[in-house]
PDB file of N, CA and C in Angstrom:
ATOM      1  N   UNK A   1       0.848  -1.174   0.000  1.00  0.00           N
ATOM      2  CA  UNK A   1       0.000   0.000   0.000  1.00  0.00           C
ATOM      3  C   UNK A   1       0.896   1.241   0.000  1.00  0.00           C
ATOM      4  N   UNK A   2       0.877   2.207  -0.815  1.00  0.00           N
ATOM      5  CA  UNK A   2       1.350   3.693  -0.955  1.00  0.00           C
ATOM      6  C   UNK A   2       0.902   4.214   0.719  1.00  0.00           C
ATOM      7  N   UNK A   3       1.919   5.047   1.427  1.00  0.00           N
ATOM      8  CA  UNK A   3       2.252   5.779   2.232  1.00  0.00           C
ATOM      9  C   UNK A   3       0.826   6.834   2.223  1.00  0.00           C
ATOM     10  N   UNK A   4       1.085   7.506   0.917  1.00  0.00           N
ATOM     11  CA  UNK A   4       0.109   8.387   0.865  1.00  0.00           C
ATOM     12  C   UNK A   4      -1.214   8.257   1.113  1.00  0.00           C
ATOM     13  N   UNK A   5      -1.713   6.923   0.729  1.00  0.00           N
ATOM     14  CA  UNK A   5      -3.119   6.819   1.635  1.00  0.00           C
ATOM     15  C   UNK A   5      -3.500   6.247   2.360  1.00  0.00           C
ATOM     16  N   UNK A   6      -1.986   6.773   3.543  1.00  0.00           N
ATOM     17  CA  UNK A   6      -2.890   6.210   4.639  1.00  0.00           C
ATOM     18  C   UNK A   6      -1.773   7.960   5.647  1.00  0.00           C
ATOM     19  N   UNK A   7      -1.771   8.302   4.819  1.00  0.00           N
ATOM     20  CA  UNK A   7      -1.616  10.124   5.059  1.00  0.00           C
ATOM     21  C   UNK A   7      -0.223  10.389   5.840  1.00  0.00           C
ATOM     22  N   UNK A   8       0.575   8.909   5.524  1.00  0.00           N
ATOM     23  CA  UNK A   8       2.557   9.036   6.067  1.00  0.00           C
ATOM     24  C   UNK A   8       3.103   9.809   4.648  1.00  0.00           C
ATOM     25  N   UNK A   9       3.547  11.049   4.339  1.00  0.00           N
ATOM     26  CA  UNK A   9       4.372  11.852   3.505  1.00  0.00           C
ATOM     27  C   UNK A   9       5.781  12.140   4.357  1.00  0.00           C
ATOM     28  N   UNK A  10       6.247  12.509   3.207  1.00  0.00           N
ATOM     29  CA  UNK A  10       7.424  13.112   3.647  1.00  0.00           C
ATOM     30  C   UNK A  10       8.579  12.210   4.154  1.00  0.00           C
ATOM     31  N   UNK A  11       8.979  12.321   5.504  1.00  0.00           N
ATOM     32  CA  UNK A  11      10.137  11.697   6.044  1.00  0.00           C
ATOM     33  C   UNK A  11       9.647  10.523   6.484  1.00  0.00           C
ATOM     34  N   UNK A  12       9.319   9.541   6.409  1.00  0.00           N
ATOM     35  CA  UNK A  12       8.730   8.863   7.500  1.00  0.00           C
ATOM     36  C   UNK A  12       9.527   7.844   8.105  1.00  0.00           C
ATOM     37  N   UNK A  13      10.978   7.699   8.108  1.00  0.00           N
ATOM     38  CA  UNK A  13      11.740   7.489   8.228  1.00  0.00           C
ATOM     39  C   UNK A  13      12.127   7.797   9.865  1.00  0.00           C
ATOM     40  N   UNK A  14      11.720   9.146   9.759  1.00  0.00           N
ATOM     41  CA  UNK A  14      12.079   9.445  11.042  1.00  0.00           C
ATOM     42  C   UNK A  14      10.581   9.618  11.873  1.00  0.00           C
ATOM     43  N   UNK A  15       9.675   9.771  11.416  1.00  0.00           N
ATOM     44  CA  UNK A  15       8.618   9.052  12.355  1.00  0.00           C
ATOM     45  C   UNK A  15       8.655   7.843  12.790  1.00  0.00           C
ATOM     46  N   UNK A  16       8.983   6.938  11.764  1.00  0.00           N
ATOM     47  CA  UNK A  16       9.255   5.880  12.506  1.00  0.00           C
ATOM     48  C   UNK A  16      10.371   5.614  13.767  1.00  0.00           C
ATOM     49  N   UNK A  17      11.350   5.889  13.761  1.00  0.00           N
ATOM     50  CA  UNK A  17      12.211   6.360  14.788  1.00  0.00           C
ATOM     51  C   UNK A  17      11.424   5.999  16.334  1.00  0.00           C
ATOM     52  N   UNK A  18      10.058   6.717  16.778  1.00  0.00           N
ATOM     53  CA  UNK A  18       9.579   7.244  17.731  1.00  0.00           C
ATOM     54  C   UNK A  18       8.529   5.888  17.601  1.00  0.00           C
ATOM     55  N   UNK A  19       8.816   4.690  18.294  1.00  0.00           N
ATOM     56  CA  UNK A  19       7.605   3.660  17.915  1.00  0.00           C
ATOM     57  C   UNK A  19       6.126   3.925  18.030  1.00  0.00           C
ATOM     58  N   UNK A  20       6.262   4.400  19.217  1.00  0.00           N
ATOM     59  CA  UNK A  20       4.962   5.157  19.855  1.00  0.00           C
ATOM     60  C   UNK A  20       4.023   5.958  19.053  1.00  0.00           C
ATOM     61  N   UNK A  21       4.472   7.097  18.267  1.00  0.00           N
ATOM     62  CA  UNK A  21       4.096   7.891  17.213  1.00  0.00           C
ATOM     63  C   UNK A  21       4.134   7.010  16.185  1.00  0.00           C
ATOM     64  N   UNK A  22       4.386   6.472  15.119  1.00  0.00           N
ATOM     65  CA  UNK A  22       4.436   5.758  14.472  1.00  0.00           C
ATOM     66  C   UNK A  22       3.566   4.789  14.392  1.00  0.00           C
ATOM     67  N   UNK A  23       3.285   4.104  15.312  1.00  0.00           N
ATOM     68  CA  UNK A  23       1.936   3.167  15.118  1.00  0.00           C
ATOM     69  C   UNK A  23       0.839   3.983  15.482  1.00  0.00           C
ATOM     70  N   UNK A  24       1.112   5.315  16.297  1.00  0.00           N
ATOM     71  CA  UNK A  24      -0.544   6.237  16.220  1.00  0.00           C
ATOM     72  C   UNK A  24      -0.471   6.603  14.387  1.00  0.00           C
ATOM     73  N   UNK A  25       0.465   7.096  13.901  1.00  0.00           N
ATOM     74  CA  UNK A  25       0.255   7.787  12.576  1.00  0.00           C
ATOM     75  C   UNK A  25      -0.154   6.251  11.849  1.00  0.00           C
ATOM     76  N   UNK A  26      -0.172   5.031  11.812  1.00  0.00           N
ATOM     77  CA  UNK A  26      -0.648   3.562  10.856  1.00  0.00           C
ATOM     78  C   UNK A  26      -1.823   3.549  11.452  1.00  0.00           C
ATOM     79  N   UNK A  27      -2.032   3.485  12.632  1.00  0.00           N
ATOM     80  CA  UNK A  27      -3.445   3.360  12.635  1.00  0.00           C
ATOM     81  C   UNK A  27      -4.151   3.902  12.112  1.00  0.00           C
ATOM     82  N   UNK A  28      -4.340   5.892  12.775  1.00  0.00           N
ATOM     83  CA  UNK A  28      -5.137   6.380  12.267  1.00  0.00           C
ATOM     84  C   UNK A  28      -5.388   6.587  10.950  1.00  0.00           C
ATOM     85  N   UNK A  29      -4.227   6.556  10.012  1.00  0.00           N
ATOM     86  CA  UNK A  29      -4.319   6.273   8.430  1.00  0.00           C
ATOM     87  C   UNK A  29      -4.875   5.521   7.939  1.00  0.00           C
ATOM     88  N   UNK A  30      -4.995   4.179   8.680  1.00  0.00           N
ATOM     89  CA  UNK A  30      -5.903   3.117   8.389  1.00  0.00           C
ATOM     90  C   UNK A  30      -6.750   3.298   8.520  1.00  0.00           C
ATOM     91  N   UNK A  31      -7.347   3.812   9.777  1.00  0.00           N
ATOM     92  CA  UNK A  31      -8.563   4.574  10.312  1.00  0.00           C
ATOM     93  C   UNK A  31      -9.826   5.556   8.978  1.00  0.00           C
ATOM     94  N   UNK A  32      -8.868   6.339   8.499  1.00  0.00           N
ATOM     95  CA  UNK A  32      -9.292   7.246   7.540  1.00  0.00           C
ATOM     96  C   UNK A  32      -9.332   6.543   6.513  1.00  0.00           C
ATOM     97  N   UNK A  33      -8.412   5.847   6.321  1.00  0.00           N
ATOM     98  CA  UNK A  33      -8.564   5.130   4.735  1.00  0.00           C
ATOM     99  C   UNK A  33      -9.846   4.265   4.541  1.00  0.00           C
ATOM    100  N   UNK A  34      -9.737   2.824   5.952  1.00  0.00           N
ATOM    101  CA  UNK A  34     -11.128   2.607   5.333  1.00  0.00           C
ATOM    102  C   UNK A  34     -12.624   3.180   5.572  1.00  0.00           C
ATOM    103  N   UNK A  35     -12.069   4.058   6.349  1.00  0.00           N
ATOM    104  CA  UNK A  35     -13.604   4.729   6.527  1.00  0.00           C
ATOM    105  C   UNK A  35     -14.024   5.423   4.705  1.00  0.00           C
ATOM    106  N   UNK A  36     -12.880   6.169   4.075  1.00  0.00           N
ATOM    107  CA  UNK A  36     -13.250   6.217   2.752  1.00  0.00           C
ATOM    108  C   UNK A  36     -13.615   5.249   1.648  1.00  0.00           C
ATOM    109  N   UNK A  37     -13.503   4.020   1.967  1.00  0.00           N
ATOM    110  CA  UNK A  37     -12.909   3.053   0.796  1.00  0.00           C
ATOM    111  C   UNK A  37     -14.666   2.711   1.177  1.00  0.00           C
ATOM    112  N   UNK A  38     -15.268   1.724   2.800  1.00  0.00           N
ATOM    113  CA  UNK A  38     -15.705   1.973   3.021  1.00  0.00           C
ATOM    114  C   UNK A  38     -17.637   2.904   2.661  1.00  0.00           C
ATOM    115  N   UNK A  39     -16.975   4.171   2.826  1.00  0.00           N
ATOM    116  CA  UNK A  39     -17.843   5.204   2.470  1.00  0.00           C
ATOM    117  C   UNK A  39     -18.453   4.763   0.599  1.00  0.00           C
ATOM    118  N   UNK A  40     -17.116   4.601   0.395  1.00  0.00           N
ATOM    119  CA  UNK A  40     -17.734   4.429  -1.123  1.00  0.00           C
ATOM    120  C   UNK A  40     -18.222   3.381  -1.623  1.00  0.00           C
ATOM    121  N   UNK A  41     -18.021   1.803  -0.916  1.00  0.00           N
ATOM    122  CA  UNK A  41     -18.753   0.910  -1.335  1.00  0.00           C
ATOM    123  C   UNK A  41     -20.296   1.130  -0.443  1.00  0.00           C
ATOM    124  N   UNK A  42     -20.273   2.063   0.312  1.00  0.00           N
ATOM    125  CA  UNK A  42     -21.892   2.218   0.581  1.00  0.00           C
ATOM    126  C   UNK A  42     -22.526   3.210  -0.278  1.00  0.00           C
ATOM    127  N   UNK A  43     -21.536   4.477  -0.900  1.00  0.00           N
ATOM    128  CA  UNK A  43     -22.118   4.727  -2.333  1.00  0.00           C
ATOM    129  C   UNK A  43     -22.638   4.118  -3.662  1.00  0.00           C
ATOM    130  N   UNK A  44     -22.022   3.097  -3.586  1.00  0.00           N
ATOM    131  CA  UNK A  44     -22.135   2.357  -4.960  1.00  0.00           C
ATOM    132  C   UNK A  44     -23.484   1.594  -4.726  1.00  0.00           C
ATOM    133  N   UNK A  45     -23.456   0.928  -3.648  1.00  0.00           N
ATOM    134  CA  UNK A  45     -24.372   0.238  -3.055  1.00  0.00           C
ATOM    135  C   UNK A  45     -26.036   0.775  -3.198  1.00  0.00           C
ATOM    136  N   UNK A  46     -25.873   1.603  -2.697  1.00  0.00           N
ATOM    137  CA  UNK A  46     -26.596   2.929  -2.404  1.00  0.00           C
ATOM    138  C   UNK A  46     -27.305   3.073  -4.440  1.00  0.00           C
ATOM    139  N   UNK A  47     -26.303   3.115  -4.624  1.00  0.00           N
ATOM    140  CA  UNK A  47     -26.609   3.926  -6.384  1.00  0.00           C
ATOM    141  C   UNK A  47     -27.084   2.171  -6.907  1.00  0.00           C
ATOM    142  N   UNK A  48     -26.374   1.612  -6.550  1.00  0.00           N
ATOM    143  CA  UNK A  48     -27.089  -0.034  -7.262  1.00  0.00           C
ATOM    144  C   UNK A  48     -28.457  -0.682  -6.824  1.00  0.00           C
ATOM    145  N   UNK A  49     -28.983   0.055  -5.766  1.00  0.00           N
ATOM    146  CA  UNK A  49     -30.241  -0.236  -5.371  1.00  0.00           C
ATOM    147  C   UNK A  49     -31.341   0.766  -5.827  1.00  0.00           C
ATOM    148  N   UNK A  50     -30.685   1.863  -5.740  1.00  0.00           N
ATOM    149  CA  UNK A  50     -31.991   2.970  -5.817  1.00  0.00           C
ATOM    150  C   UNK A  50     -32.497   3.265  -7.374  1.00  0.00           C
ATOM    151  N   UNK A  51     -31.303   2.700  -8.397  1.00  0.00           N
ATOM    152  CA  UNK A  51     -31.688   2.575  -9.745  1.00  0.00           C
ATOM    153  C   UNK A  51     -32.960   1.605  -9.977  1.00  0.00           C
ATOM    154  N   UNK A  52     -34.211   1.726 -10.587  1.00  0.00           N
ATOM    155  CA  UNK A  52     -35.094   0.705 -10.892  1.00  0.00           C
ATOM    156  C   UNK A  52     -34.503  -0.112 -12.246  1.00  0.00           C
ATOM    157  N   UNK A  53     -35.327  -1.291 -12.253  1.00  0.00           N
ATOM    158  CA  UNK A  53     -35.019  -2.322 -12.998  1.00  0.00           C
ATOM    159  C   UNK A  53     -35.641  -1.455 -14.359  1.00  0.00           C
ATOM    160  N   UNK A  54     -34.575  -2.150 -15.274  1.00  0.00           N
ATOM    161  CA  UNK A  54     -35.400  -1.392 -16.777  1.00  0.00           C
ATOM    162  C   UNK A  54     -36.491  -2.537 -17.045  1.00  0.00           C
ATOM    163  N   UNK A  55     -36.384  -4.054 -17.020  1.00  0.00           N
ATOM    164  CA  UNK A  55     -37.293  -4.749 -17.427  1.00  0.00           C
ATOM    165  C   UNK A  55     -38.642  -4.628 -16.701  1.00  0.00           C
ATOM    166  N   UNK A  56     -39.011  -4.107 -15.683  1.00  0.00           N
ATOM    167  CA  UNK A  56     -40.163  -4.255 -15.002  1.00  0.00           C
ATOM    168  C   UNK A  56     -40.790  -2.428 -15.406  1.00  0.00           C
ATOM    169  N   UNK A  57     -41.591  -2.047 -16.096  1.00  0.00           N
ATOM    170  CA  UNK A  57     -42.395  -0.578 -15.802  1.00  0.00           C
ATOM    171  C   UNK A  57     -42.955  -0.483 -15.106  1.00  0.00           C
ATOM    172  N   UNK A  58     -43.727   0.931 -14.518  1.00  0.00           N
ATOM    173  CA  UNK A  58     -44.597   0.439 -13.231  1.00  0.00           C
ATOM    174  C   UNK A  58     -46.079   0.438 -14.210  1.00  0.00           C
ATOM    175  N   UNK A  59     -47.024  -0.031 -13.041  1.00  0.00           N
ATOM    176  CA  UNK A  59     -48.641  -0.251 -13.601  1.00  0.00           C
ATOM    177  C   UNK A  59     -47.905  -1.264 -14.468  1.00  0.00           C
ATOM    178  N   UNK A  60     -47.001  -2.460 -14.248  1.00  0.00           N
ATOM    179  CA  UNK A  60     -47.112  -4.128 -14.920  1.00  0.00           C
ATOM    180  C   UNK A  60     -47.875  -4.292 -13.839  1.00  0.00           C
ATOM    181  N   UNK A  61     -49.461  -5.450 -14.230  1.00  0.00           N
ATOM    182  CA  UNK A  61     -49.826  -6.239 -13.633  1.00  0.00           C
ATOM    183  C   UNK A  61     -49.264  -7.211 -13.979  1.00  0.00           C
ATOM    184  N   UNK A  62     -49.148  -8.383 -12.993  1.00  0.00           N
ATOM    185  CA  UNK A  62     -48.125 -10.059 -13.127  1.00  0.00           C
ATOM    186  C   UNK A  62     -49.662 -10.683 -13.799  1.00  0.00           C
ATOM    187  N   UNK A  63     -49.484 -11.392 -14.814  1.00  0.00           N
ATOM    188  CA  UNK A  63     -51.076 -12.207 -15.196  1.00  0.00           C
ATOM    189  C   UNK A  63     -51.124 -13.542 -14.655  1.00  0.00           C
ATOM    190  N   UNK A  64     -50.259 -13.455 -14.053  1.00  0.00           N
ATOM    191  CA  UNK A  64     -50.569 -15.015 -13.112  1.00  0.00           C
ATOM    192  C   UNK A  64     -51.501 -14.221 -11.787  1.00  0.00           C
ATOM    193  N   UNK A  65     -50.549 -13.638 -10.469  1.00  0.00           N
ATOM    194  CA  UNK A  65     -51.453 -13.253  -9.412  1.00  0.00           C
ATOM    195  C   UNK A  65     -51.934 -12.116  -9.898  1.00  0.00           C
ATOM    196  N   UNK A  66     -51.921 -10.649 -10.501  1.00  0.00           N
ATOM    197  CA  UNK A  66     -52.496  -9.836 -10.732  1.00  0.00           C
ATOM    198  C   UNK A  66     -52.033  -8.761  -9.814  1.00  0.00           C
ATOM    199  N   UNK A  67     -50.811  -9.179  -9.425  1.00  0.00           N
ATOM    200  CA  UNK A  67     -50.048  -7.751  -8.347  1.00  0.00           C
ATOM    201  C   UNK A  67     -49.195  -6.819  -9.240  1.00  0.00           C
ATOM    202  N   UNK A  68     -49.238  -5.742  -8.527  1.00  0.00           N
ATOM    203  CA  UNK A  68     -48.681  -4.593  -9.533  1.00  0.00           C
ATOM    204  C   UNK A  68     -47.117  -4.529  -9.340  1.00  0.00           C
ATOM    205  N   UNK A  69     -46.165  -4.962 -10.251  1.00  0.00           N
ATOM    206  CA  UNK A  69     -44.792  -4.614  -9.988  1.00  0.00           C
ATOM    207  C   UNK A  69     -44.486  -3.130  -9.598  1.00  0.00           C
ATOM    208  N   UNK A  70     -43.386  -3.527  -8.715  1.00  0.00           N
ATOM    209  CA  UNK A  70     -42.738  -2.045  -8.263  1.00  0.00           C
ATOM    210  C   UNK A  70     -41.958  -1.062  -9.053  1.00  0.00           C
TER     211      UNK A  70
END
């Protein structure tokens, strides 16, 4: 995984140095990262449900039971 998204730039060389700091800066990068990654498979999700089906119009009655598709 690239440094950058999980928000270590620059030196990190010498963050690492400081163990203590260093596993706060991996976590919380992790932290943020999948909360985005995350975020966006509940976008997609989100957009893959709320699209209606093209094969069904509404006002189809089914001619077997006679219920109205959604």
């Amino acid at each position: 995984m690239n440094m950058r998204f999980i928000h270590i730039e620059g030196h990190w060389e010498r963050l690492a140095e400081g163990r203590v700091e260093w596993c706060k800066s991996i976590n919380g990068g992790y932290r943020i990262y999948d909360e985005a990654w995350l975020g966006a498979l509940a976008q997609k999700r989100l957009r893959r449900h709320t699209t209606g089906s093209s094969d069904c119009a509404e006002g189809f009655n089914c001619h077997i039971c006679g219920r109205e598709c959604r």
